[in-house]
PDB file of N, CA and C in Angstrom:
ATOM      1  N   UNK A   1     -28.850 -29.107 -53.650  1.00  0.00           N
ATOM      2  CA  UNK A   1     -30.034 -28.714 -52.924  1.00  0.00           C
ATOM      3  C   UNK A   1     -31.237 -29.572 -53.362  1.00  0.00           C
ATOM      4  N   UNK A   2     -31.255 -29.842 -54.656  1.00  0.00           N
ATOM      5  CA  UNK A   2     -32.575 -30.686 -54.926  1.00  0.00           C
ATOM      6  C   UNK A   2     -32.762 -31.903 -54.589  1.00  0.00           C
ATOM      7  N   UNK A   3     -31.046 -32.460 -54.591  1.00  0.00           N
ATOM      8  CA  UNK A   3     -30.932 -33.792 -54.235  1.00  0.00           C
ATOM      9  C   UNK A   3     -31.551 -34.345 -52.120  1.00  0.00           C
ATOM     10  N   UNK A   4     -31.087 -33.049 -51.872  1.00  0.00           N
ATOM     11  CA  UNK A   4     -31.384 -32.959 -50.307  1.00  0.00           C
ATOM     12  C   UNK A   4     -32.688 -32.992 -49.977  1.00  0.00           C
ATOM     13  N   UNK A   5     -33.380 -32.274 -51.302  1.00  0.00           N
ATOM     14  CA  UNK A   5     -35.401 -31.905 -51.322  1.00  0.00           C
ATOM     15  C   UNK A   5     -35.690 -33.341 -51.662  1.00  0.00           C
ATOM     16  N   UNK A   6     -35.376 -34.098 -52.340  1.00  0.00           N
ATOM     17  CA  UNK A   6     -35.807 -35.117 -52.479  1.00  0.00           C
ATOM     18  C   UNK A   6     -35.972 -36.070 -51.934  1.00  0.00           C
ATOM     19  N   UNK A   7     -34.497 -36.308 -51.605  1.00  0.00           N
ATOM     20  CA  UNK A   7     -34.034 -37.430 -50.106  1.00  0.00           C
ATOM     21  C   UNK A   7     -34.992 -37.558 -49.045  1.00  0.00           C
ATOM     22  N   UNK A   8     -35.505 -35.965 -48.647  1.00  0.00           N
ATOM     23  CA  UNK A   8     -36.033 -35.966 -47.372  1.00  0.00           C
ATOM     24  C   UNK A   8     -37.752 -36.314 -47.685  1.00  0.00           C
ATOM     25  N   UNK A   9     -38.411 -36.030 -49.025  1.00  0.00           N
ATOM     26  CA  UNK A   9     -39.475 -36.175 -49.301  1.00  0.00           C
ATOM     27  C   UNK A   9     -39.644 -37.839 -49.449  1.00  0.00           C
ATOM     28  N   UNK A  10     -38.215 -38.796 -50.191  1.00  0.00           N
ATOM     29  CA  UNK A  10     -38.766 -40.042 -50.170  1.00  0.00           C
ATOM     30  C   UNK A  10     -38.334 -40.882 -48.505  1.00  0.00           C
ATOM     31  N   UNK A  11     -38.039 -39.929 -47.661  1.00  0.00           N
ATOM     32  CA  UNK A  11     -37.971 -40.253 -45.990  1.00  0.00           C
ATOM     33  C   UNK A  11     -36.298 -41.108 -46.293  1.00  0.00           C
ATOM     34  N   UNK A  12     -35.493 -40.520 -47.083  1.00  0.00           N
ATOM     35  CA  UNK A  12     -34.098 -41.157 -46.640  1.00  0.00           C
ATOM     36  C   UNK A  12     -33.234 -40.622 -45.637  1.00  0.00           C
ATOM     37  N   UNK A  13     -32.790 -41.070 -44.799  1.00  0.00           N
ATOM     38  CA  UNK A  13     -31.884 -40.307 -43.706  1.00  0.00           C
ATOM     39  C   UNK A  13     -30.213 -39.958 -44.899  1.00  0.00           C
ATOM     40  N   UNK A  14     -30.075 -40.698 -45.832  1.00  0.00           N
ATOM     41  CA  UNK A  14     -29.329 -40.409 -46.314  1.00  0.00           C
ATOM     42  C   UNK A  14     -28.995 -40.184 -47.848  1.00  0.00           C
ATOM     43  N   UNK A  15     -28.601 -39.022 -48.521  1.00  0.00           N
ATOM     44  CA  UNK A  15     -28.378 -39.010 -49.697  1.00  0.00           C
ATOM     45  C   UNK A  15     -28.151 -39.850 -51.069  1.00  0.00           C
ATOM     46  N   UNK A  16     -27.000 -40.766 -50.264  1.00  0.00           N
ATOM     47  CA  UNK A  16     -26.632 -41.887 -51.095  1.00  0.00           C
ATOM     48  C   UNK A  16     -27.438 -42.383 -51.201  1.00  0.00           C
ATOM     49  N   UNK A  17     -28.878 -43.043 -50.313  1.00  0.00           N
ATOM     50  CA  UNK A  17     -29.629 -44.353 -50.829  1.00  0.00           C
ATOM     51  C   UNK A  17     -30.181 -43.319 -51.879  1.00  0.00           C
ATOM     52  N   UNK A  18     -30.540 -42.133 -52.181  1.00  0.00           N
ATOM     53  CA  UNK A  18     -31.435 -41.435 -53.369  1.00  0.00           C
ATOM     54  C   UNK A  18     -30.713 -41.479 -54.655  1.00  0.00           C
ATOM     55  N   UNK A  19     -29.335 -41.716 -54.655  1.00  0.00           N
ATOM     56  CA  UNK A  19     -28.356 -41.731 -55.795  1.00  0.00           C
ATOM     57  C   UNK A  19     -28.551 -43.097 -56.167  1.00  0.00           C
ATOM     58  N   UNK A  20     -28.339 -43.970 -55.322  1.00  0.00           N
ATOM     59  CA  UNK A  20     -28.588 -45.176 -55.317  1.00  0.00           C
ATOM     60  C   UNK A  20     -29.991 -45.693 -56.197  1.00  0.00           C
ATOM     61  N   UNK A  21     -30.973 -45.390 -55.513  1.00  0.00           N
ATOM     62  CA  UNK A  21     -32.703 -45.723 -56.428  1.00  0.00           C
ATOM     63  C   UNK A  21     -32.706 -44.554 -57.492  1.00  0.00           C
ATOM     64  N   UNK A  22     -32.068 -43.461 -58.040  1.00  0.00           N
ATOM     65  CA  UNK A  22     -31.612 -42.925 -58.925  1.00  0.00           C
ATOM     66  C   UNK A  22     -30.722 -43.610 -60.244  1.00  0.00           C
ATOM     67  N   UNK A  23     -29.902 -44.500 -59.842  1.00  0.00           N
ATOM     68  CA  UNK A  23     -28.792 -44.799 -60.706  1.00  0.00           C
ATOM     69  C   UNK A  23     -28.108 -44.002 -61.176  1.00  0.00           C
ATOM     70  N   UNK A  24     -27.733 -42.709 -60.623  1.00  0.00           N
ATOM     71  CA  UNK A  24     -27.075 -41.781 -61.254  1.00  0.00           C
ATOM     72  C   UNK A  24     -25.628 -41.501 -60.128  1.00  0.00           C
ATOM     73  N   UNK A  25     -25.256 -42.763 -59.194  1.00  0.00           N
ATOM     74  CA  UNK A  25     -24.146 -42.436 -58.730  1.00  0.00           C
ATOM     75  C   UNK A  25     -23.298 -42.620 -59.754  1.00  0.00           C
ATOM     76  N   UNK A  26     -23.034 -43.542 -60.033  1.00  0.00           N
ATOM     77  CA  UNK A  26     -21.936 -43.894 -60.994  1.00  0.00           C
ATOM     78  C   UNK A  26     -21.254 -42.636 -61.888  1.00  0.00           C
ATOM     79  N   UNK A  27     -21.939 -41.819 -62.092  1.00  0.00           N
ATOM     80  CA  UNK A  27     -21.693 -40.897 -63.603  1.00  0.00           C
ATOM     81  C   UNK A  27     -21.348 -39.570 -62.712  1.00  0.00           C
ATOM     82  N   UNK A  28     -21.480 -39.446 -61.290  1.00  0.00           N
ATOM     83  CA  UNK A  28     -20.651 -38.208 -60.672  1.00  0.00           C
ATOM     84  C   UNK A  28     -21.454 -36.947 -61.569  1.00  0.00           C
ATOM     85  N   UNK A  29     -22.927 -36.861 -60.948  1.00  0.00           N
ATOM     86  CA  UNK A  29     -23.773 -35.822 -62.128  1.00  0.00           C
ATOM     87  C   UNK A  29     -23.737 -34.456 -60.526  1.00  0.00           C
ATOM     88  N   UNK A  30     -23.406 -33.351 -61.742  1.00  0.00           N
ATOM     89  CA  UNK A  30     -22.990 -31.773 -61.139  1.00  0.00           C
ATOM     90  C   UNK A  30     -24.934 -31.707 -60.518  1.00  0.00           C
ATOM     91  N   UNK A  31     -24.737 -31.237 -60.069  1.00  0.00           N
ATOM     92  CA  UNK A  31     -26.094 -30.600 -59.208  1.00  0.00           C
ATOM     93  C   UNK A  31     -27.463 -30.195 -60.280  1.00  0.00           C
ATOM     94  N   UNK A  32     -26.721 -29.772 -61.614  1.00  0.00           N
ATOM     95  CA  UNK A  32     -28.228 -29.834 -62.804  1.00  0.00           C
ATOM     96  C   UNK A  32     -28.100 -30.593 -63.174  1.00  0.00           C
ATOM     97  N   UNK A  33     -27.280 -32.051 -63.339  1.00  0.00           N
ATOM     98  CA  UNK A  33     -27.867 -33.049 -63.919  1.00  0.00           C
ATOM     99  C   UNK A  33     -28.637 -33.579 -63.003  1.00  0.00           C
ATOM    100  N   UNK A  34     -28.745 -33.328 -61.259  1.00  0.00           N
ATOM    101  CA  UNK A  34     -29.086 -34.241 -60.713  1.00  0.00           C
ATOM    102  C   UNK A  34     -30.411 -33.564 -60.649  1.00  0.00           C
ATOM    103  N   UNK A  35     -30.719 -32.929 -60.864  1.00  0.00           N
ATOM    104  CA  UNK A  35     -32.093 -31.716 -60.704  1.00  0.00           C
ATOM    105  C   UNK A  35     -32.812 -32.322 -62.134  1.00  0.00           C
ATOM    106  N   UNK A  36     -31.988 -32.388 -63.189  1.00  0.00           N
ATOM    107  CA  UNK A  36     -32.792 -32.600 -64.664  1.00  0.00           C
ATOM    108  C   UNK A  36     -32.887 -34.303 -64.340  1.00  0.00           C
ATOM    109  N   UNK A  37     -32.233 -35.486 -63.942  1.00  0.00           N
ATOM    110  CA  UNK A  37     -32.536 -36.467 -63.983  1.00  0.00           C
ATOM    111  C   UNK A  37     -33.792 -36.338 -62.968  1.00  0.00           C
ATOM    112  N   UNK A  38     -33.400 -36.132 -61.571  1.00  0.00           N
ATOM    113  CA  UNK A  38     -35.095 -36.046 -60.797  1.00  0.00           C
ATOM    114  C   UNK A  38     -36.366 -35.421 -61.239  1.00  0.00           C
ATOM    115  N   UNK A  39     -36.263 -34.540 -62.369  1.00  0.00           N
ATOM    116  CA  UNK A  39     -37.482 -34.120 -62.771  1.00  0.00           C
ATOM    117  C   UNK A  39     -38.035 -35.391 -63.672  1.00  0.00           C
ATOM    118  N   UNK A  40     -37.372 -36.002 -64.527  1.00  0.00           N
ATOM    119  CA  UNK A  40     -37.546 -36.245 -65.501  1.00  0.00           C
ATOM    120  C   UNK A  40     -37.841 -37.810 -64.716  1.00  0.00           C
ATOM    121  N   UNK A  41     -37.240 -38.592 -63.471  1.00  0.00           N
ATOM    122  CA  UNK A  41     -37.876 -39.941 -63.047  1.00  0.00           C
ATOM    123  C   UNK A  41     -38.947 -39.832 -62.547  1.00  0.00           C
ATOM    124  N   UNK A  42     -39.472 -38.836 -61.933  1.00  0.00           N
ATOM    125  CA  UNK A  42     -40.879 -37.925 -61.434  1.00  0.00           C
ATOM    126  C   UNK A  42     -41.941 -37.843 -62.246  1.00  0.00           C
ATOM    127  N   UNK A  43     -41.189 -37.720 -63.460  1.00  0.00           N
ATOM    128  CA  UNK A  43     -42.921 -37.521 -65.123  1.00  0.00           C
ATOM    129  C   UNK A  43     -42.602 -36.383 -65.095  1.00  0.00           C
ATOM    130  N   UNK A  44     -42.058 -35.163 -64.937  1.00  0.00           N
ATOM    131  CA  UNK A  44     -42.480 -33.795 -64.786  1.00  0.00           C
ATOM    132  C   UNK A  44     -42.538 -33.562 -66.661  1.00  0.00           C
ATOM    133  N   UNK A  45     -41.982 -34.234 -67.334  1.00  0.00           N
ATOM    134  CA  UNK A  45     -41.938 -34.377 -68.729  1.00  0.00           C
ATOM    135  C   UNK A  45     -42.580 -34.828 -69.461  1.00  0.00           C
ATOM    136  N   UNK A  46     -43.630 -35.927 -69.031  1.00  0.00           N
ATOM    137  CA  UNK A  46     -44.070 -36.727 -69.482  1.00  0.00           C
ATOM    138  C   UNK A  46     -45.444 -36.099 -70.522  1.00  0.00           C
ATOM    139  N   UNK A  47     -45.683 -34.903 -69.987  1.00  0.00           N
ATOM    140  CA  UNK A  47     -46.779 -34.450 -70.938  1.00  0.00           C
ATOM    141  C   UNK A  47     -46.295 -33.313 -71.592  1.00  0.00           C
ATOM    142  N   UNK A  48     -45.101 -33.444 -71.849  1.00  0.00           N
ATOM    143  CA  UNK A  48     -44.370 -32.455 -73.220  1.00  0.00           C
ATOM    144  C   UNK A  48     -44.431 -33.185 -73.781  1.00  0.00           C
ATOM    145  N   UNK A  49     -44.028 -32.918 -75.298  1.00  0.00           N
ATOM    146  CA  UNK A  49     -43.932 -33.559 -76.264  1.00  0.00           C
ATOM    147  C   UNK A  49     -42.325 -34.026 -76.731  1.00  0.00           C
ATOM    148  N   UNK A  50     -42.246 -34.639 -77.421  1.00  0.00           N
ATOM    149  CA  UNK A  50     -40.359 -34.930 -77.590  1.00  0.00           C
ATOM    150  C   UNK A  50     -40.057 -34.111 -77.897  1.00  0.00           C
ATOM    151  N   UNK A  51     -40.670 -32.908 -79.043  1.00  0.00           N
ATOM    152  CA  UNK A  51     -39.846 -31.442 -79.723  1.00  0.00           C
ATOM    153  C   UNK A  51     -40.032 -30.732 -78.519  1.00  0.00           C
ATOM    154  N   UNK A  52     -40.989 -30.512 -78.190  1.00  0.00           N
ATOM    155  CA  UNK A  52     -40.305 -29.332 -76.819  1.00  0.00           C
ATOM    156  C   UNK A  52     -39.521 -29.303 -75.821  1.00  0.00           C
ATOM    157  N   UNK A  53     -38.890 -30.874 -75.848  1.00  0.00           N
ATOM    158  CA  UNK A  53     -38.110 -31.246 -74.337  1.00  0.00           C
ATOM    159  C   UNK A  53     -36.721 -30.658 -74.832  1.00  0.00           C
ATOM    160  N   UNK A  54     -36.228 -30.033 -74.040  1.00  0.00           N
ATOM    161  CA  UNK A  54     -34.587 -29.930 -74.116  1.00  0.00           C
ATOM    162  C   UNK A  54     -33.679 -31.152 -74.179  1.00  0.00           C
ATOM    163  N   UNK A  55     -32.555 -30.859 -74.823  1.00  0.00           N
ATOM    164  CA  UNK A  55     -31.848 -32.467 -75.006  1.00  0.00           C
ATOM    165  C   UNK A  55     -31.457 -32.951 -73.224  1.00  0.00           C
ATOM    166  N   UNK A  56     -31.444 -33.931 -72.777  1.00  0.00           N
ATOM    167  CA  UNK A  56     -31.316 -34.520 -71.231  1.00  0.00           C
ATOM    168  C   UNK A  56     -29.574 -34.527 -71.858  1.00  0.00           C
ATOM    169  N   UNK A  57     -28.894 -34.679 -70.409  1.00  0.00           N
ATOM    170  CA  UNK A  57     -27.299 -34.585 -70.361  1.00  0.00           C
ATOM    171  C   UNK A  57     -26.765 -35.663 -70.958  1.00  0.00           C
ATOM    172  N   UNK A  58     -27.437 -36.713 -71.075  1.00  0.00           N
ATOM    173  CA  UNK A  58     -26.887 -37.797 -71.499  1.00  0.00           C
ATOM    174  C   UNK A  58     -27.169 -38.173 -73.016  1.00  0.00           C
ATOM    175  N   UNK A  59     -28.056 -37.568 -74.060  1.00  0.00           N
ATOM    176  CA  UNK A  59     -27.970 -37.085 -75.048  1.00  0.00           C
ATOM    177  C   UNK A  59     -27.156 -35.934 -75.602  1.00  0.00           C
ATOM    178  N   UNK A  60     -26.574 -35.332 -74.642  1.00  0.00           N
ATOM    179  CA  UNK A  60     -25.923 -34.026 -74.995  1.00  0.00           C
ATOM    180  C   UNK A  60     -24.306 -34.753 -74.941  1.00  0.00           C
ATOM    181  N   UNK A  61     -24.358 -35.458 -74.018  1.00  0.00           N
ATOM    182  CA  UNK A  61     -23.034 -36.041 -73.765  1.00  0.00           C
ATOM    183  C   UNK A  61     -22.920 -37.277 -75.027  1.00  0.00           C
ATOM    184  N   UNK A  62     -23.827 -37.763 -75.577  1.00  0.00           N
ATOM    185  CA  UNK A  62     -23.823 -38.859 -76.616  1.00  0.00           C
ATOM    186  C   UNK A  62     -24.011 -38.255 -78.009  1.00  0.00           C
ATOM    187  N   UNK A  63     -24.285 -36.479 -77.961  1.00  0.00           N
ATOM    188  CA  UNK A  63     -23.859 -35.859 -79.773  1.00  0.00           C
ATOM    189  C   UNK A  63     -22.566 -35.195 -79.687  1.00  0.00           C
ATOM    190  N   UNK A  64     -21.561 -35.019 -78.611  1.00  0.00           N
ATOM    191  CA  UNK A  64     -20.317 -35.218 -78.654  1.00  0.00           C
ATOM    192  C   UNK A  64     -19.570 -36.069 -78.829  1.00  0.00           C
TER     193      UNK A  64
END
């Protein structure tokens, strides 16, 4: 669903080009990674601090 909110806000007729200017086709990300990567290329993070951010999937996937 977020991926669909997005698509249509940067005027793509199609999903893929948003995965695409994302870089997150490759890695086949479940619907909250694709929600936590779009927040996070957006800034929505940018004025937390590093201790308050939750670990991103790809840190979580790299302390396994």
């Amino acid at each position: 669903m977020a991926l669909a909110q997005v698509s249509a806000l940067l005027g793509h007729d199609d999903e893929s080009t948003t995965l695409l200017y994302l870089k997150i086709a490759q890695d086949e990300p479940t619907g909250d990674e694709i929600y936590e990567d779009i927040l996070d290329f957006i800034g929505v993070f940018d004025d937390i601090s590093t201790s308050e951010v939750q670990l991103t999937h790809k840190e979580r996937v790299n302390e396994s």
